[in-house]
Protein backbone atom coordinates (compact mmCIF):
# COMPACT_ATOMS: atom_id res chain seq x y z
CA UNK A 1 -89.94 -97.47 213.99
CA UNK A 2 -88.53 -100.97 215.58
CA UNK A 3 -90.93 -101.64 218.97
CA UNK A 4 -89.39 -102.19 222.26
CA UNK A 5 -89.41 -106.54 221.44
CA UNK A 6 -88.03 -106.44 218.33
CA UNK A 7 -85.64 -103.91 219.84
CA UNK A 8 -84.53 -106.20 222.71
CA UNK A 9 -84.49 -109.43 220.38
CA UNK A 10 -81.90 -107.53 218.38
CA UNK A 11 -79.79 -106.69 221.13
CA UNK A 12 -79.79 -109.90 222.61
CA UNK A 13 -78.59 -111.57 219.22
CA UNK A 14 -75.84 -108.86 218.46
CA UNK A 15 -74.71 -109.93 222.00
CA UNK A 16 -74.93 -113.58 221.86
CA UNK A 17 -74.10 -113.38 218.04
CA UNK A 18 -70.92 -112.77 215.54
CA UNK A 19 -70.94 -108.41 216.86
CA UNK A 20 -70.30 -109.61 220.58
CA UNK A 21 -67.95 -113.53 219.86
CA UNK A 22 -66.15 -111.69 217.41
CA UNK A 23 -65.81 -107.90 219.25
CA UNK A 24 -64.67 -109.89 222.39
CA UNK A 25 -62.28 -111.57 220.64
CA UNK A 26 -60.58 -108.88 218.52
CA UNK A 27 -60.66 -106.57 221.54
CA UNK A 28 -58.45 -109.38 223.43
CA UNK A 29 -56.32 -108.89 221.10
CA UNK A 30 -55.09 -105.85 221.92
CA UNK A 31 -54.14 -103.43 224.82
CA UNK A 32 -55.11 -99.91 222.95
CA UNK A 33 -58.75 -98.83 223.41
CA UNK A 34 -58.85 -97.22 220.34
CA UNK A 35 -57.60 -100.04 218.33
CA UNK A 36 -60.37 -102.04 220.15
CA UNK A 37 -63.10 -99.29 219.21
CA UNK A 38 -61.78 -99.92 215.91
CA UNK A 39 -61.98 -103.64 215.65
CA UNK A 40 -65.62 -103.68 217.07
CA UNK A 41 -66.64 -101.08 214.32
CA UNK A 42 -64.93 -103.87 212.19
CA UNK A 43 -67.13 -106.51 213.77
CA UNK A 44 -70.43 -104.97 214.26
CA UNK A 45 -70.62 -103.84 210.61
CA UNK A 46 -69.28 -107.09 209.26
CA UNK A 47 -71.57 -109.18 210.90
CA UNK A 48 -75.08 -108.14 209.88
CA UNK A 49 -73.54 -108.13 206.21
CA UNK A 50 -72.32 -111.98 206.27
CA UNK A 51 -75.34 -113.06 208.49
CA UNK A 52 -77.73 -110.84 208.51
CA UNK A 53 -79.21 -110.21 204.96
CA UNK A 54 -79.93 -113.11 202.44
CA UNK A 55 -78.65 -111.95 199.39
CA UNK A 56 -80.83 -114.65 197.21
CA UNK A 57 -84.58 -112.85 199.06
CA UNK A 58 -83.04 -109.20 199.12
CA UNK A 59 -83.83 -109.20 202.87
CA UNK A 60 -83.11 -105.39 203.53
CA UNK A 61 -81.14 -104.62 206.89
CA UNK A 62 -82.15 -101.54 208.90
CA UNK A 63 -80.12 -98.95 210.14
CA UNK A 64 -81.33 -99.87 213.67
CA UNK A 65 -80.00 -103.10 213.60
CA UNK A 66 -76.25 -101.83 211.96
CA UNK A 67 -76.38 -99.52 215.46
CA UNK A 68 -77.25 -101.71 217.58
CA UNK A 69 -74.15 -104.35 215.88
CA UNK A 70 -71.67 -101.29 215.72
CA UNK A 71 -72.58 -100.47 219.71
CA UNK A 72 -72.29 -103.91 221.00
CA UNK A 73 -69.17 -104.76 218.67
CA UNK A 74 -67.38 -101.94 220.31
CA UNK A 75 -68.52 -102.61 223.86
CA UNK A 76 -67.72 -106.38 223.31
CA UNK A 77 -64.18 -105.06 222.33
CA UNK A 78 -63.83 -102.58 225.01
CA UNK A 79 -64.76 -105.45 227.47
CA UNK A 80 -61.94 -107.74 225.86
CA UNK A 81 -59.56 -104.89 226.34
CA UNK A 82 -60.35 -104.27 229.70
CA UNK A 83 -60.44 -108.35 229.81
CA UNK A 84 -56.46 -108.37 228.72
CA UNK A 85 -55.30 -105.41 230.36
CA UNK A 86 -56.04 -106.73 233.74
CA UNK A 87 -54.81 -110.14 233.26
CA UNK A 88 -51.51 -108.31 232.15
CA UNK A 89 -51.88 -105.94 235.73
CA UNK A 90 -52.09 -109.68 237.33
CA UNK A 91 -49.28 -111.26 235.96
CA UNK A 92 -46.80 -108.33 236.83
CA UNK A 93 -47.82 -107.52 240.04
């Protein structure tokens, strides 16, 4: 069981980290919401993967931490949707 610290330490580096940069990102790159859901699965499970676990120590990766990646890659794309969708309501209004 991860306590409450390690809990909010992980959230706060899947935010600040390659799950959020790169969800944000991908999400801006499109208008459909379920193409950004998509991408942010992409991101959050990619990222622990390249950064997370050191191949060369076998540092193992929890499951909590692949949720908590996949959850705040998606809402990081969601956000860049929204982000793009309502520069685009802007600009044609």
């Amino acid at each position: 069981m991860i306590s409450f610290l390690d809990l909010l330490g992980t959230i706060g580096a899947s935010v600040l980290g390659l799950p959020g940069i790169l969800g944000l990102s991908l999400g801006m790159m499109t208008r459909k919401w379920i193409a950004a859901a998509g991408l942010g699965v992409a991101a959050g499970v990619i990222a622990p993967l390249l950064l997370g676990g050191s191949h060369s120590t076998h540092v193992a990766i929890s499951y909590s931490e692949y949720a908590v990646a996949v959850i705040v890659g998606i809402l990081a794309a969601l956000t860049g949707t929204a982000i793009r969708r309502k520069g685009v309501a802007k600009q044609t209004s």
